[in-house]
N, C-alpha and C. Protein backbone atom coordinates (compact mmCIF):
# COMPACT_ATOMS: atom_id res chain seq x y z
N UNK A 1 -41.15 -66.42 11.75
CA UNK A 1 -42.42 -65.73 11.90
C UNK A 1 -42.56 -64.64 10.84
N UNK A 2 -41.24 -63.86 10.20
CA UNK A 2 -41.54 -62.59 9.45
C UNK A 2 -42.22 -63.52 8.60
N UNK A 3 -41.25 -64.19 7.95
CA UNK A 3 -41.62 -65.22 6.20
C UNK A 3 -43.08 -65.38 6.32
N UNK A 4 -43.93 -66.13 7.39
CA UNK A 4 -45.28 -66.45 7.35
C UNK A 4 -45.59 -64.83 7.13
N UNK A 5 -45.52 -64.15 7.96
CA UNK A 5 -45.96 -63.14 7.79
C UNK A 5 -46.28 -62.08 5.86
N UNK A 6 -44.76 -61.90 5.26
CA UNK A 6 -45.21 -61.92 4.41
C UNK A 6 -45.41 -62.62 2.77
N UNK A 7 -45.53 -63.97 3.68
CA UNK A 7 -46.49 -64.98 3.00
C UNK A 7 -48.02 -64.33 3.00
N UNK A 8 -48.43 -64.51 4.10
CA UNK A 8 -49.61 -63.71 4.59
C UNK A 8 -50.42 -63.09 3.24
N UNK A 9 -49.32 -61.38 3.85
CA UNK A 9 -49.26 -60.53 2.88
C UNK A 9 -49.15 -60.47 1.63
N UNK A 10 -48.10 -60.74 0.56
CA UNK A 10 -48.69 -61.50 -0.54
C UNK A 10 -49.59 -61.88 -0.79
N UNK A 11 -50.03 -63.26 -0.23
CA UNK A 11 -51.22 -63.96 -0.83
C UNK A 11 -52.57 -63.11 -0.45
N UNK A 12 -52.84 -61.84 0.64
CA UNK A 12 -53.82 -61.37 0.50
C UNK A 12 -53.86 -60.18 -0.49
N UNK A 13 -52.34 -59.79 -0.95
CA UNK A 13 -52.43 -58.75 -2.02
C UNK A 13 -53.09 -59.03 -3.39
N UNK A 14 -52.35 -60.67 -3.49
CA UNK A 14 -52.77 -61.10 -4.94
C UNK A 14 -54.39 -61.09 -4.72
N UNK A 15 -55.07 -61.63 -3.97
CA UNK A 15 -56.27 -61.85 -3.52
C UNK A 15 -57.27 -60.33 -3.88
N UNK A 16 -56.55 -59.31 -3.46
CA UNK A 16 -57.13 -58.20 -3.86
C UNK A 16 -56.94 -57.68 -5.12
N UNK A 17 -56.21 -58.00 -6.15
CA UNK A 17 -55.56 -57.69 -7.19
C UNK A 17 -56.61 -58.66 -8.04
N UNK A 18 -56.76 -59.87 -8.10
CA UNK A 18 -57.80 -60.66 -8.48
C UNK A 18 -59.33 -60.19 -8.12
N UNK A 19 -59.46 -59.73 -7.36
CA UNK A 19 -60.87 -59.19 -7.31
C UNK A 19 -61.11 -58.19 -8.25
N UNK A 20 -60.01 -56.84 -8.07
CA UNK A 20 -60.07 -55.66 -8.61
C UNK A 20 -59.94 -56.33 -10.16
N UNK A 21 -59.51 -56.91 -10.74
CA UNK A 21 -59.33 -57.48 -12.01
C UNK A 21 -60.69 -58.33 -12.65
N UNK A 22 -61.16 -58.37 -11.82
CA UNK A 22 -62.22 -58.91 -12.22
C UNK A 22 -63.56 -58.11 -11.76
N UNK A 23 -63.29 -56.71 -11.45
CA UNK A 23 -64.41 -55.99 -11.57
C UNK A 23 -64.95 -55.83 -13.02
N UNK A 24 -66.14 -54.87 -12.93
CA UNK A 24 -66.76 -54.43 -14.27
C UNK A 24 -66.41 -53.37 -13.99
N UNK A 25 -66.21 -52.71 -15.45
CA UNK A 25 -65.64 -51.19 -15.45
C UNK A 25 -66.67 -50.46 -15.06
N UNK A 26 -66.35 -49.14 -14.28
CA UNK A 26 -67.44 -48.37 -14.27
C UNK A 26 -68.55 -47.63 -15.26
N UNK A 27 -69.72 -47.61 -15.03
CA UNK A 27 -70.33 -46.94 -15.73
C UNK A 27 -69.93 -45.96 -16.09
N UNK A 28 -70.25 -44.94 -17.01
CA UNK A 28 -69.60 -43.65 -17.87
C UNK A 28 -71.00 -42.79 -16.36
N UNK A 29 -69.78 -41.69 -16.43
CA UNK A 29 -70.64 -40.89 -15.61
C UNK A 29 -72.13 -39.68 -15.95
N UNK A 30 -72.71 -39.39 -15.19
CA UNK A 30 -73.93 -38.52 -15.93
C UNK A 30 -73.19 -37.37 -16.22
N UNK A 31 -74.25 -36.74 -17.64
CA UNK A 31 -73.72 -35.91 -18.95
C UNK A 31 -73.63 -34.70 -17.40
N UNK A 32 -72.95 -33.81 -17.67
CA UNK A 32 -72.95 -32.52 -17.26
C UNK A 32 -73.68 -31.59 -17.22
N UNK A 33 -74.58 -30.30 -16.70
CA UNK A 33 -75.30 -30.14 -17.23
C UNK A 33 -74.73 -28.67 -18.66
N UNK A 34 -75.72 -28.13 -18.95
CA UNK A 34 -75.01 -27.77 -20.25
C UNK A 34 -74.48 -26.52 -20.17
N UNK A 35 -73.02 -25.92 -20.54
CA UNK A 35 -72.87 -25.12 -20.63
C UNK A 35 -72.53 -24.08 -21.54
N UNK A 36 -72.25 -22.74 -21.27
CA UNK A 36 -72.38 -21.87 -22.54
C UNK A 36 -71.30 -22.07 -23.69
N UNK A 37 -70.56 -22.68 -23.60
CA UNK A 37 -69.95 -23.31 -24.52
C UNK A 37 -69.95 -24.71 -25.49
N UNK A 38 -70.87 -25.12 -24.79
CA UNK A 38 -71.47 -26.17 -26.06
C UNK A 38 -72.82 -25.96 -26.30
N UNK A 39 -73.03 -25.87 -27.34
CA UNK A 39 -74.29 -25.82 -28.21
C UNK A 39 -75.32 -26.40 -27.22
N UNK A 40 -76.96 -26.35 -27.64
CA UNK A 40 -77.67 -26.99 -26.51
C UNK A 40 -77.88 -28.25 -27.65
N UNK A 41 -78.38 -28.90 -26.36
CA UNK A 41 -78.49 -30.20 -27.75
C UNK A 41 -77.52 -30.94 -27.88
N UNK A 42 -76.52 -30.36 -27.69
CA UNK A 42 -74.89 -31.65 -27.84
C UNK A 42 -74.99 -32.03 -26.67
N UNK A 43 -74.69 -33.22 -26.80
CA UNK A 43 -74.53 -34.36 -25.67
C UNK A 43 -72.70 -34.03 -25.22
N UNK A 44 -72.63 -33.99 -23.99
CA UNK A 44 -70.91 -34.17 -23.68
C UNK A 44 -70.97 -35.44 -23.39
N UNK A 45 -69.86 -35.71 -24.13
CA UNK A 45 -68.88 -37.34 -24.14
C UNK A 45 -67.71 -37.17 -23.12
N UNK A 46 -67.78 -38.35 -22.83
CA UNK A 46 -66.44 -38.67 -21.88
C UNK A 46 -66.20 -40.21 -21.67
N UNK A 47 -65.13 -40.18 -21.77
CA UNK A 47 -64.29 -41.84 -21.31
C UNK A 47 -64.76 -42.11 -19.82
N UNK A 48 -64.57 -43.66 -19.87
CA UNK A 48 -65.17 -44.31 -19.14
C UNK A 48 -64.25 -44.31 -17.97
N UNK A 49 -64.57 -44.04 -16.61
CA UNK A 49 -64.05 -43.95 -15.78
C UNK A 49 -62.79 -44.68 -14.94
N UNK A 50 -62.30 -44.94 -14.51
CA UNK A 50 -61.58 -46.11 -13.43
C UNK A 50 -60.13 -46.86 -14.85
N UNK A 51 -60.04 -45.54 -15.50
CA UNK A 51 -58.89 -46.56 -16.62
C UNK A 51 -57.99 -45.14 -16.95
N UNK A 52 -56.97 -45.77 -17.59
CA UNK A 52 -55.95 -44.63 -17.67
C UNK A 52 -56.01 -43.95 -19.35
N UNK A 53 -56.12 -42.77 -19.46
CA UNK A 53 -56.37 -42.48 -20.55
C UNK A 53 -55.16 -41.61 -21.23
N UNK A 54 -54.62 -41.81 -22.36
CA UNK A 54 -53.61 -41.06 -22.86
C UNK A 54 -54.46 -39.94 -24.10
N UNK A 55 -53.95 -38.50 -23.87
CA UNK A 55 -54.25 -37.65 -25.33
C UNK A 55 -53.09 -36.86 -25.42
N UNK A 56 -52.45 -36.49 -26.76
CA UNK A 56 -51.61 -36.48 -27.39
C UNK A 56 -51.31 -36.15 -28.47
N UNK A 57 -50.67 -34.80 -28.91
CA UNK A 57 -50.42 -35.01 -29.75
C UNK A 57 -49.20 -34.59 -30.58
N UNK A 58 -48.47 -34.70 -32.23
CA UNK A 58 -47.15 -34.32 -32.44
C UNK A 58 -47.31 -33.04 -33.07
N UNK A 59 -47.66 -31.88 -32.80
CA UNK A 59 -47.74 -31.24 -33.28
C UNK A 59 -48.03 -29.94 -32.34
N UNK A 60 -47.21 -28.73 -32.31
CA UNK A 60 -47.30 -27.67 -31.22
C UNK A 60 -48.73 -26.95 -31.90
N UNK A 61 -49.57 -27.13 -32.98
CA UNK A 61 -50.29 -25.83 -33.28
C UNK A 61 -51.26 -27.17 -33.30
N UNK A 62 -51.70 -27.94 -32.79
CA UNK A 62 -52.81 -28.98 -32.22
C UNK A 62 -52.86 -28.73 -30.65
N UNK A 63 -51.98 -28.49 -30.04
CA UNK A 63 -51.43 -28.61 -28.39
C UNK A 63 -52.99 -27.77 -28.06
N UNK A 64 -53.47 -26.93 -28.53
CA UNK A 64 -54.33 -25.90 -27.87
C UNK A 64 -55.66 -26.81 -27.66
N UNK A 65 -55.80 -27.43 -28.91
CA UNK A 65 -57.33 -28.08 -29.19
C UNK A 65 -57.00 -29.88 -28.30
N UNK A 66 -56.01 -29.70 -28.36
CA UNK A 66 -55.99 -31.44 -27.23
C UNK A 66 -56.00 -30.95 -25.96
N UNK A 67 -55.20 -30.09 -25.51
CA UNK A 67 -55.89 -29.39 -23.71
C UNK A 67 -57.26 -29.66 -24.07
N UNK A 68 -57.78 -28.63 -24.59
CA UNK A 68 -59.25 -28.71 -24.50
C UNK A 68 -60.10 -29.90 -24.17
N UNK A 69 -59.49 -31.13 -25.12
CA UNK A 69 -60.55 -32.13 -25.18
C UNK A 69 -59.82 -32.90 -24.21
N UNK A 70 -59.13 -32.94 -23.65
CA UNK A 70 -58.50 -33.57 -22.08
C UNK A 70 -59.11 -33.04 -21.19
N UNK A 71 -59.38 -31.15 -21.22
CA UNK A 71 -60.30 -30.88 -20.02
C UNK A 71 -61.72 -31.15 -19.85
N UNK A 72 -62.02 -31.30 -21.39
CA UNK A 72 -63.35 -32.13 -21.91
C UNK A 72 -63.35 -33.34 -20.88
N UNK A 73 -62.71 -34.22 -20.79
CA UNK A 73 -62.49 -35.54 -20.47
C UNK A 73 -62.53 -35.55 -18.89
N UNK A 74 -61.54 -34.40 -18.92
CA UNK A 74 -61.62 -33.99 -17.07
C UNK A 74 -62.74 -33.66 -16.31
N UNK A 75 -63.30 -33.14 -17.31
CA UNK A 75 -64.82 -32.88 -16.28
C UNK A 75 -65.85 -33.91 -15.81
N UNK A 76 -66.08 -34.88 -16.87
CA UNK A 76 -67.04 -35.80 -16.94
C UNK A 76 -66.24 -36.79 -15.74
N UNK A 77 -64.71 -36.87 -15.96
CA UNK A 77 -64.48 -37.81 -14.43
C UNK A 77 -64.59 -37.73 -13.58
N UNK A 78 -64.79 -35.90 -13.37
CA UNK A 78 -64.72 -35.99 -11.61
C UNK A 78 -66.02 -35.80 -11.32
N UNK A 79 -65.89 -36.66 -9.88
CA UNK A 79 -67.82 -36.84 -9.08
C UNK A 79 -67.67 -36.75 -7.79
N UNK A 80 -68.52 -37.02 -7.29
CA UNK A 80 -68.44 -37.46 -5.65
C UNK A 80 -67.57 -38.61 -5.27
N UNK A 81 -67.06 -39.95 -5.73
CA UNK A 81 -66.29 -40.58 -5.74
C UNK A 81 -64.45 -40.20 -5.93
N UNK A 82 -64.59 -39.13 -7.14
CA UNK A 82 -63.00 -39.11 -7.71
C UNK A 82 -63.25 -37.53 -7.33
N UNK A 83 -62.24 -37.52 -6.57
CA UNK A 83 -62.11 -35.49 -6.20
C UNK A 83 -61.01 -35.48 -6.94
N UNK A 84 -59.97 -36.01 -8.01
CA UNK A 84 -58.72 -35.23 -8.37
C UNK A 84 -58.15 -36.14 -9.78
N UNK A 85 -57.78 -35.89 -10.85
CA UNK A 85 -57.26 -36.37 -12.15
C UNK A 85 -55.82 -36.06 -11.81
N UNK A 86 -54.66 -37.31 -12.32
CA UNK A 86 -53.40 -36.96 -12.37
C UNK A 86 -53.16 -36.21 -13.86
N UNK A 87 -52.29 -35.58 -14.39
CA UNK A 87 -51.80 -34.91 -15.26
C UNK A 87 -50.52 -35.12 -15.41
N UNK A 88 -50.29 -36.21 -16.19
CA UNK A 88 -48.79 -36.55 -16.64
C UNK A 88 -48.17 -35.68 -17.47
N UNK A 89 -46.93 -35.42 -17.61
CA UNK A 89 -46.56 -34.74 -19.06
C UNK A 89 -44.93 -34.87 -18.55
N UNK A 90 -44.37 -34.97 -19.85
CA UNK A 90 -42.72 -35.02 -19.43
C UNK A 90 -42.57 -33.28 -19.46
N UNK A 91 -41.34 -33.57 -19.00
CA UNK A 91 -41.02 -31.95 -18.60
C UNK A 91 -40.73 -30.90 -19.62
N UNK A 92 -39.84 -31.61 -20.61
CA UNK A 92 -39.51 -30.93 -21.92
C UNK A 92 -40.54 -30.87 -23.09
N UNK A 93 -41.90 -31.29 -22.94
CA UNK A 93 -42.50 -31.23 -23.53
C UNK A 93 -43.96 -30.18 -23.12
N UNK A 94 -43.79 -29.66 -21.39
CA UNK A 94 -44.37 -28.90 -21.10
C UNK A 94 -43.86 -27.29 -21.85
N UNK A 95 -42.93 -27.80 -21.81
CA UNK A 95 -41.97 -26.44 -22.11
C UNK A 95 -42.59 -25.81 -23.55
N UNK A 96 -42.59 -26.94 -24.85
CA UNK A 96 -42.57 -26.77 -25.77
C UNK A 96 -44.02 -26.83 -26.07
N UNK A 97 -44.98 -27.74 -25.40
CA UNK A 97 -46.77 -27.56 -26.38
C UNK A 97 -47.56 -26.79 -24.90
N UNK A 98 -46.85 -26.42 -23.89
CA UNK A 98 -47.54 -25.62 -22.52
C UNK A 98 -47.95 -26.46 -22.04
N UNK A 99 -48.41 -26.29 -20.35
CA UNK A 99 -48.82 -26.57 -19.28
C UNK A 99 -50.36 -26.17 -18.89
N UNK A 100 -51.24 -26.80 -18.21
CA UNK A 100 -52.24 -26.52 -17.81
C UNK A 100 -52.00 -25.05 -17.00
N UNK A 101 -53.33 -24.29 -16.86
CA UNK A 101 -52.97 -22.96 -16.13
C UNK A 101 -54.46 -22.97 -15.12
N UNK A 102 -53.65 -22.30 -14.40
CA UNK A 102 -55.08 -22.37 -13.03
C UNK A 102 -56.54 -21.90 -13.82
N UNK A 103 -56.24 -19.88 -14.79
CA UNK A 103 -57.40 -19.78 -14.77
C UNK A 103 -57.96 -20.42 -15.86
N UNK A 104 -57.46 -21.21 -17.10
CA UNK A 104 -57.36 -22.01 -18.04
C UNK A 104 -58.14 -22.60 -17.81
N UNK A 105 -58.32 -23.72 -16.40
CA UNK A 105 -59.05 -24.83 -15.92
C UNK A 105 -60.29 -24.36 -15.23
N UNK A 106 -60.21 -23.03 -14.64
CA UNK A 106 -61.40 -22.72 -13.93
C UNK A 106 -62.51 -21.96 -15.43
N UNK A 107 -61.89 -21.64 -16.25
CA UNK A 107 -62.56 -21.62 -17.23
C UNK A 107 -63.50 -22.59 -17.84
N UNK A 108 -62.44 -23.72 -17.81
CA UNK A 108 -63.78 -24.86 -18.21
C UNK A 108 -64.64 -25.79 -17.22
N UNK A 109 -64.51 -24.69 -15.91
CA UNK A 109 -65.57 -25.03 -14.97
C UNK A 109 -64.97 -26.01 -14.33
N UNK A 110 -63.89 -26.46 -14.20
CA UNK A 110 -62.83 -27.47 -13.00
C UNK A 110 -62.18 -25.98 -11.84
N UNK A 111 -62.02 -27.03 -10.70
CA UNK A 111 -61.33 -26.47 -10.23
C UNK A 111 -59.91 -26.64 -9.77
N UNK A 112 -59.12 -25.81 -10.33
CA UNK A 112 -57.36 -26.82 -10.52
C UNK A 112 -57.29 -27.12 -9.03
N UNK A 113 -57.67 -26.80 -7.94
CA UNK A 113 -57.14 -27.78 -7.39
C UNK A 113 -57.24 -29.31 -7.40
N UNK A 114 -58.37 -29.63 -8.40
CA UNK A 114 -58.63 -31.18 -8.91
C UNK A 114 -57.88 -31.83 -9.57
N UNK A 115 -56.88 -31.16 -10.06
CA UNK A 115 -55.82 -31.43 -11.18
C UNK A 115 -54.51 -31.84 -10.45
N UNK A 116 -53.86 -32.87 -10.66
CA UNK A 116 -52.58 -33.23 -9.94
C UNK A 116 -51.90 -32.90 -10.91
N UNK A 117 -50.27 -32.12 -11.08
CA UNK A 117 -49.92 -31.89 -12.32
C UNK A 117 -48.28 -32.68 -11.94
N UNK A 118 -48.29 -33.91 -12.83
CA UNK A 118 -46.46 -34.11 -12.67
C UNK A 118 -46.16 -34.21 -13.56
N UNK A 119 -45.20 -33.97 -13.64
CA UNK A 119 -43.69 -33.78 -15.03
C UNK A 119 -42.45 -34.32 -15.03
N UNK A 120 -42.31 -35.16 -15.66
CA UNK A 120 -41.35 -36.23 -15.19
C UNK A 120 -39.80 -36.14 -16.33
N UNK A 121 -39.05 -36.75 -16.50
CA UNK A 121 -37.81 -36.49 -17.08
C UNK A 121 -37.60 -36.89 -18.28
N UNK A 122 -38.42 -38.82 -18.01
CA UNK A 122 -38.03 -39.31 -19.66
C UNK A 122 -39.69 -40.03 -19.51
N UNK A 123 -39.87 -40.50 -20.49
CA UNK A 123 -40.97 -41.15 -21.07
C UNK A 123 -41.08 -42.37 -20.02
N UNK A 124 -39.93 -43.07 -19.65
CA UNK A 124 -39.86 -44.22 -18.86
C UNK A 124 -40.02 -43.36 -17.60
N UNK A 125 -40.11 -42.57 -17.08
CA UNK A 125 -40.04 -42.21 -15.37
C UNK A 125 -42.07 -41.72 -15.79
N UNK A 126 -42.56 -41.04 -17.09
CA UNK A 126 -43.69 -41.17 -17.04
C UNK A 126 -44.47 -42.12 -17.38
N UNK A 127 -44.19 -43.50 -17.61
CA UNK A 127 -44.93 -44.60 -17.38
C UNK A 127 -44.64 -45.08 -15.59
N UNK A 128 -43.77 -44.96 -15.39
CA UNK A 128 -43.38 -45.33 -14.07
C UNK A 128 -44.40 -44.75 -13.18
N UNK A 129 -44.62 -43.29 -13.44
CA UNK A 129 -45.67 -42.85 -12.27
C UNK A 129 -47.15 -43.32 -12.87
């Protein structure tokens, strides 16, 4: 009886895994409205929702201007649907280009508690999560 059972299971996982795979990506969400930090007239951009996005970069005196355009990115995802963004980063590399900071984020109009922040050991334990 277990085996049928997760026979079952399986075949309704794959079943859901095939659906979700064959969705359409979500629409890009509506622009924000404008704030005192971008010009009027500029349109805010943001990546398209429901996908995993990597920013990055090798260099500690870039680290300042890629937060930025990650929290750029952070804003436009969250809606009524998504209350929270994960925040990957290995650990030794928080150390060395910094960490997100509460009032950092409430600055650009998020509120960190929207922000999940993990820090993981090696590159392989942060693909893993």
């Amino acid at each position: 009886m277990e085996h049928q059972t997760k026979t079952a299971l399986l075949a309704r996982l794959r079943g859901d895994i095939a659906r979700l795979e064959k969705r359409p990506l979500a629409p890009l969400p509506a622009p924000l409205p404008a704030v005192a930090a971008r010009p009027a007239g500029v349109p805010f951009l943001s990546s398209p929702a429901g996908v995993l996005h990597e920013v990055w970069t090798d260099h500690f005196s870039q680290s300042a201007g890629v937060f930025g355009f990650a929290l750029g990115q952070i804003r436009g995802l969250l809606d009524a649907t998504r209350h929270a963004v994960i925040w990957l980063q290995i650990a030794h590399e928080g150390q060395e280009y910094g960490l997100p900071h509460g009032a950092g984020i409430a600055g650009f109009g998020l509120d960190p508690a929207h922000l999940i922040i993990g820090r993981t050991r090696s590159i392989a334990d942060l693909l893993w999560a």
